[in-house]
Protein backbone atom coordinates (compact mmCIF):
# COMPACT_ATOMS: atom_id res chain seq x y z
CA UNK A 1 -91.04 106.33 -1.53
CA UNK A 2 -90.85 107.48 1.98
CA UNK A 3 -88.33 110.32 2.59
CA UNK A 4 -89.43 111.26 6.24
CA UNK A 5 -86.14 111.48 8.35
CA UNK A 6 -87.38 109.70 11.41
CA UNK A 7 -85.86 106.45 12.52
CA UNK A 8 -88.29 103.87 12.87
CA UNK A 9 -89.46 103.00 16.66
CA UNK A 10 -87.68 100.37 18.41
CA UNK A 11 -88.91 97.84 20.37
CA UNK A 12 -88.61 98.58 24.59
CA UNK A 13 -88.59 95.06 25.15
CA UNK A 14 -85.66 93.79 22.83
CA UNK A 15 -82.82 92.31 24.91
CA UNK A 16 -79.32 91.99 23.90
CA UNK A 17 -77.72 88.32 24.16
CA UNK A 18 -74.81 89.56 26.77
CA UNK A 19 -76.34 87.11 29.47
CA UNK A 20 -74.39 84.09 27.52
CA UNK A 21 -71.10 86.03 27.67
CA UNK A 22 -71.13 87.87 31.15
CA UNK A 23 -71.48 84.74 33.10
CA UNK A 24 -68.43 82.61 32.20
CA UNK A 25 -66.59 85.88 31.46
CA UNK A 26 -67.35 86.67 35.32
CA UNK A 27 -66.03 82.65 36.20
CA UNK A 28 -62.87 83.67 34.36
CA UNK A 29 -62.23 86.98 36.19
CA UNK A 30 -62.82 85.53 39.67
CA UNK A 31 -61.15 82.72 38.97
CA UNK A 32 -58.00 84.96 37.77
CA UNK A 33 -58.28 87.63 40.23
CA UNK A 34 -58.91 85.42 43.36
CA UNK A 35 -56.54 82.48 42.17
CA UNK A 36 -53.42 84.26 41.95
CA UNK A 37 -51.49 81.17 39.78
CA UNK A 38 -53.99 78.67 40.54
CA UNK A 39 -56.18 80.55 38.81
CA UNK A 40 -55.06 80.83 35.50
CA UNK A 41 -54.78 76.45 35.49
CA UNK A 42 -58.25 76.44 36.80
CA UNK A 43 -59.47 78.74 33.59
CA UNK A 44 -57.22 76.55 31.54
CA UNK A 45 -58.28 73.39 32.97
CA UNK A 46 -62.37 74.13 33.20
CA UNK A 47 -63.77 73.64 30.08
CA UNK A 48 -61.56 70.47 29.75
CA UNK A 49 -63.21 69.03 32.81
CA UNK A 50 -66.87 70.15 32.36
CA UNK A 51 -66.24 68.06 28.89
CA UNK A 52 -65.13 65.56 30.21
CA UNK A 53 -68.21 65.30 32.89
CA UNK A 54 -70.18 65.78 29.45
CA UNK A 55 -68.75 62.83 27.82
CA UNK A 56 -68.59 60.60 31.51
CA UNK A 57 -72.82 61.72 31.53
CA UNK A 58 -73.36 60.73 28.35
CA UNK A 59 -71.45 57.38 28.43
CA UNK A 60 -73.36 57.01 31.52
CA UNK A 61 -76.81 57.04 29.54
CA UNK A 62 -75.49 54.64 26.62
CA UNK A 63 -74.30 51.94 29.19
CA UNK A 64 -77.35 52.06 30.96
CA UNK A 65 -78.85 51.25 27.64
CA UNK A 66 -76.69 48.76 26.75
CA UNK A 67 -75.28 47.43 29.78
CA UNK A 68 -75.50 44.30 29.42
CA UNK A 69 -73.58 44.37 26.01
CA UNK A 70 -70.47 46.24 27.08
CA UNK A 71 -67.21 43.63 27.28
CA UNK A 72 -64.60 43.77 29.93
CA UNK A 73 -62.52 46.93 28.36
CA UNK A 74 -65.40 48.93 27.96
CA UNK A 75 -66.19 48.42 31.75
CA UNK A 76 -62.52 49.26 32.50
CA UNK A 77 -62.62 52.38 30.22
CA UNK A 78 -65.79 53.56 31.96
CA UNK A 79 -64.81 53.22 35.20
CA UNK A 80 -60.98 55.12 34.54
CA UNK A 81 -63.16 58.12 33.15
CA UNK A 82 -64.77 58.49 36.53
CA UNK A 83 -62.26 57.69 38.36
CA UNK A 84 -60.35 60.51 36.33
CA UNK A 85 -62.94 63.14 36.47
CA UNK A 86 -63.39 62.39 40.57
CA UNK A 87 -59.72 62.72 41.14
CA UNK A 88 -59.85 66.41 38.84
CA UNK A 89 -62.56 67.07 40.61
CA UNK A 90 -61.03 66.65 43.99
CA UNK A 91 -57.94 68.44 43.17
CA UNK A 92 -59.55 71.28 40.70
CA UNK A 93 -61.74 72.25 44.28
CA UNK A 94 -58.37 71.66 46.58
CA UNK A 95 -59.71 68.49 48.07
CA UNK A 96 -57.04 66.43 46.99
CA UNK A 97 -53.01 67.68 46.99
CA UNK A 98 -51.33 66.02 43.40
């Protein structure tokens, strides 16, 4: 049994995960603090776009895969999801005035 009262050595190099949080977590505050209104839709609004550039990127890759399969509607559905995420896009960055 050990009964010594020393804490046992810790490593120097160990790093804490807070890299993950502080870099949205700085988006959010610049986004609020600079935006004034704007920038509370923009923090509301974000993660909805980046998903939807996720799913646009990833229907990207299974078309290209299976292009020649896709009918008429899934053509049309393809191209109102970019045509959607270019248009939030445009107005998220104040390109375009809704």
């Amino acid at each position: 049994m050990d009964t010594t009262a020393q804490t046992p050595p810790t490593d120097e190099t160990e790093k804490t995960g807070w890299g993950l949080a502080i870099l949205p977590s700085a988006g959010l505050l610049a986004c609020v603090r600079h935006g004034g209104t704007s920038g509370w839709w923009i923090a509301l609004w974000a993660p909805l776009l980046i998903l939807a550039a996720l799913v646009t990127a990833y229907e990207w890759s299974v078309s290209a895969r299976l292009r020649f399969r896709m009918g008429p509607w899934e053509w049309f559905a393809l191209l109102g999801t970019h045509v959607g995420l270019l248009l939030g896009g445009g107005i998220a960055v104040g390109l375009l005035n809704p």
